[in-house]
Protein backbone atom coordinates (compact mmCIF):
# COMPACT_ATOMS: atom_id res chain seq x y z
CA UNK A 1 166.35 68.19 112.99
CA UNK A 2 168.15 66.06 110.70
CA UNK A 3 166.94 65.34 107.39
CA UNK A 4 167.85 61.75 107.41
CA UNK A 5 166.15 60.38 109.92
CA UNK A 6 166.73 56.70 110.39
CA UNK A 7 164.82 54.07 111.25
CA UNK A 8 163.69 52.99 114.59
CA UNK A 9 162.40 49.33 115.86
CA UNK A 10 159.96 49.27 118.56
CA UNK A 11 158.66 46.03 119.82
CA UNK A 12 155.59 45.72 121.54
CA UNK A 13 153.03 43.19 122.99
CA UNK A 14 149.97 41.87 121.64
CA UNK A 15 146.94 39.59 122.43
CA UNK A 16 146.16 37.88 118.89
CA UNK A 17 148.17 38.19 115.81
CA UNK A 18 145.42 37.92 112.84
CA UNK A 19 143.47 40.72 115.11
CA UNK A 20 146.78 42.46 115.32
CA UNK A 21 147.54 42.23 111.17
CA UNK A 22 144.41 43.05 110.42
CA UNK A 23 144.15 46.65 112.50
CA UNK A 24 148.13 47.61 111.51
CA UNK A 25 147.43 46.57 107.58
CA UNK A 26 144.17 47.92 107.18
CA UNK A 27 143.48 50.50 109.33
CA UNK A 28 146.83 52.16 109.81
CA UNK A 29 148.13 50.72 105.97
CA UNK A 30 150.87 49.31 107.32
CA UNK A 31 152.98 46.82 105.03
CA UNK A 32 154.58 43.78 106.59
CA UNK A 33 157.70 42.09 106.53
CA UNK A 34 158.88 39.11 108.33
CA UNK A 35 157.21 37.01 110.73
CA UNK A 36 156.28 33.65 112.47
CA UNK A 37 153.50 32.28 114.60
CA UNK A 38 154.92 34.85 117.35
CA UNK A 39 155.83 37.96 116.03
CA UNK A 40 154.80 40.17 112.75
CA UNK A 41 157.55 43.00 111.41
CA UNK A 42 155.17 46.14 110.50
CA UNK A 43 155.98 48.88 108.10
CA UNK A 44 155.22 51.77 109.53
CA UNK A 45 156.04 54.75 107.70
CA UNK A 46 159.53 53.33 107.15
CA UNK A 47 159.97 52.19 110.66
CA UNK A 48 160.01 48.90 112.21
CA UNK A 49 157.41 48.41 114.46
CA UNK A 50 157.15 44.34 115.95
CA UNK A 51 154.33 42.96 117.24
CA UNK A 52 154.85 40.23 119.67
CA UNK A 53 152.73 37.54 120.80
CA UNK A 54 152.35 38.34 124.88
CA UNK A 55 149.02 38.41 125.71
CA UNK A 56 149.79 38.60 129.96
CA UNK A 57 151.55 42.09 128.53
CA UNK A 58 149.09 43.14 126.37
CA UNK A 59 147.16 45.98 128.78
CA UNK A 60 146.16 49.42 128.82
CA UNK A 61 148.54 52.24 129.75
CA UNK A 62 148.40 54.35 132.83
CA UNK A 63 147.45 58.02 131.86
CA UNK A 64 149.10 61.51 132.62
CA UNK A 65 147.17 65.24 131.96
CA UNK A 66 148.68 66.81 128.99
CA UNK A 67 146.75 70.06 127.80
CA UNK A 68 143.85 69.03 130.32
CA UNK A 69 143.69 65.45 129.03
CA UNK A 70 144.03 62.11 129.58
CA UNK A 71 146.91 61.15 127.89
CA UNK A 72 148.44 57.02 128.09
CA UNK A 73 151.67 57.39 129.57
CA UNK A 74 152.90 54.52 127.17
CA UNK A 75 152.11 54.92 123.57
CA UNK A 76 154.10 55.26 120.23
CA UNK A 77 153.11 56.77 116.89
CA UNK A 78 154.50 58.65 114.18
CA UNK A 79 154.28 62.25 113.08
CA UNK A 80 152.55 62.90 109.76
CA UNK A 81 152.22 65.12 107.47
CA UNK A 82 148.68 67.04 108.07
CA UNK A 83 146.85 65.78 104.75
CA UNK A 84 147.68 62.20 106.22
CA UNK A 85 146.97 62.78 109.57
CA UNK A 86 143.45 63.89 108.38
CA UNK A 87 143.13 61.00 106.14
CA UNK A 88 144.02 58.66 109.12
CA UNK A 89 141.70 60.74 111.51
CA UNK A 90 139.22 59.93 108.80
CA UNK A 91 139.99 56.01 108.68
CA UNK A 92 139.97 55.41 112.08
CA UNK A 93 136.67 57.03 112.17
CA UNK A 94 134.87 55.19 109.68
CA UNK A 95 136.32 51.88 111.17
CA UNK A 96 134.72 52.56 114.53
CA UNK A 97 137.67 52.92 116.49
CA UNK A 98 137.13 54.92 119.38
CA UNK A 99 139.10 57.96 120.22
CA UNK A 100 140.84 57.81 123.81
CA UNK A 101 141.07 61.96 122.59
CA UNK A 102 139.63 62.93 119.42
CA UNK A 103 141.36 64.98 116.75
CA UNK A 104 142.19 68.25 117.67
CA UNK A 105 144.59 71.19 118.01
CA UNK A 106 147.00 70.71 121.38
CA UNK A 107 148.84 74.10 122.10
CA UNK A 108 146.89 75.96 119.47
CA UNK A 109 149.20 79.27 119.59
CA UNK A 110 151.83 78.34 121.71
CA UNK A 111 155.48 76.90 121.39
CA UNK A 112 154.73 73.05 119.71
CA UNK A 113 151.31 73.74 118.33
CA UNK A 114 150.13 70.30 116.78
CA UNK A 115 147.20 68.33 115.59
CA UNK A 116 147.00 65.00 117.76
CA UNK A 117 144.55 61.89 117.80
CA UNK A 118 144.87 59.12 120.70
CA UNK A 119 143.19 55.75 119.91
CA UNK A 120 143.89 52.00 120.82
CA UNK A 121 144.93 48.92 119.00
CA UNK A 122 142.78 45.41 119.89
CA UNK A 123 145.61 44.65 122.62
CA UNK A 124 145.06 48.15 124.29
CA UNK A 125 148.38 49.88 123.16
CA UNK A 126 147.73 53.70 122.67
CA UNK A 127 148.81 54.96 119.75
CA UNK A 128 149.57 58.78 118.99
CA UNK A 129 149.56 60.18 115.50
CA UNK A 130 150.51 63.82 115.37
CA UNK A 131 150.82 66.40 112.34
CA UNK A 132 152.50 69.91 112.77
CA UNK A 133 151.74 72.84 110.26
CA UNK A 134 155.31 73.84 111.02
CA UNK A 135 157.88 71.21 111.77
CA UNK A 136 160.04 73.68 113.53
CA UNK A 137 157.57 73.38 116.45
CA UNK A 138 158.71 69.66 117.01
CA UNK A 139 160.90 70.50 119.65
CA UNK A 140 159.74 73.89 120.18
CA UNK A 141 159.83 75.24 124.26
């Protein structure tokens, strides 16, 4: 994996805006850049990350069974690095926020071993943060 990973943009929908600032900013401790009455450019960990204003769009994901859960065939996230994703685990917690699937271990022994949380923004986009203890599992088969 390269070392100088660039940037992505991902755009996505959302139902409100202020709701939508307020979960990205102070939940997830995003920063913002640009935006008008329809969109708002997010921070997140260095990428670009857009929410739009499309409430009709704005909906839950359908879910697929990955290690025996429940997983929302459309999310995004970023991987962290494990003192983070505990911190953010920790966060989301004391905010309320409920888990779609709590923190926890996926593949503990096997080939991509990983820590994992699943949890919703107010518009109903799943969200996965991961953390590996050894980055070389990323791609591991």
């Amino acid at each position: 994996m390269s070392k100088n990973i660039p940037p992505f943009h991902l755009a996505f929908p959302v139902k409100d805006l202020k709701e939508t600032h307020t979960f990205y900013t102070e939940i997830l401790g995003c920063s913002t850049g640009r935006s008008s009455d329809h969109w708002i450019d997010f921070n997140m960990w260095g990428h670009q990350v857009v929410a739009h204003l499309s409430p009709d769009e704005a909906k839950e994901s359908a879910k697929g069974a990955v290690d025996g859960k429940g997983v929302p065939v459309r999310h995004f996230g970023v991987i962290l690095e494990m003192d983070e994703w505990e911190a953010l685990s920790k966060r989301v917690e004391e905010a309320g926020i409920e888990f779609i699937i709590e923190p926890y271990i996926r593949f503990k022994g096997e080939p991509g071993e990983q820590a994992t949380m699943f949890f919703l923004d107010p518009s109903g986009n799943a969200l996965e943060f991961k953390a590996f203890g050894d980055k070389s599992q990323i791609f591991a088969k």
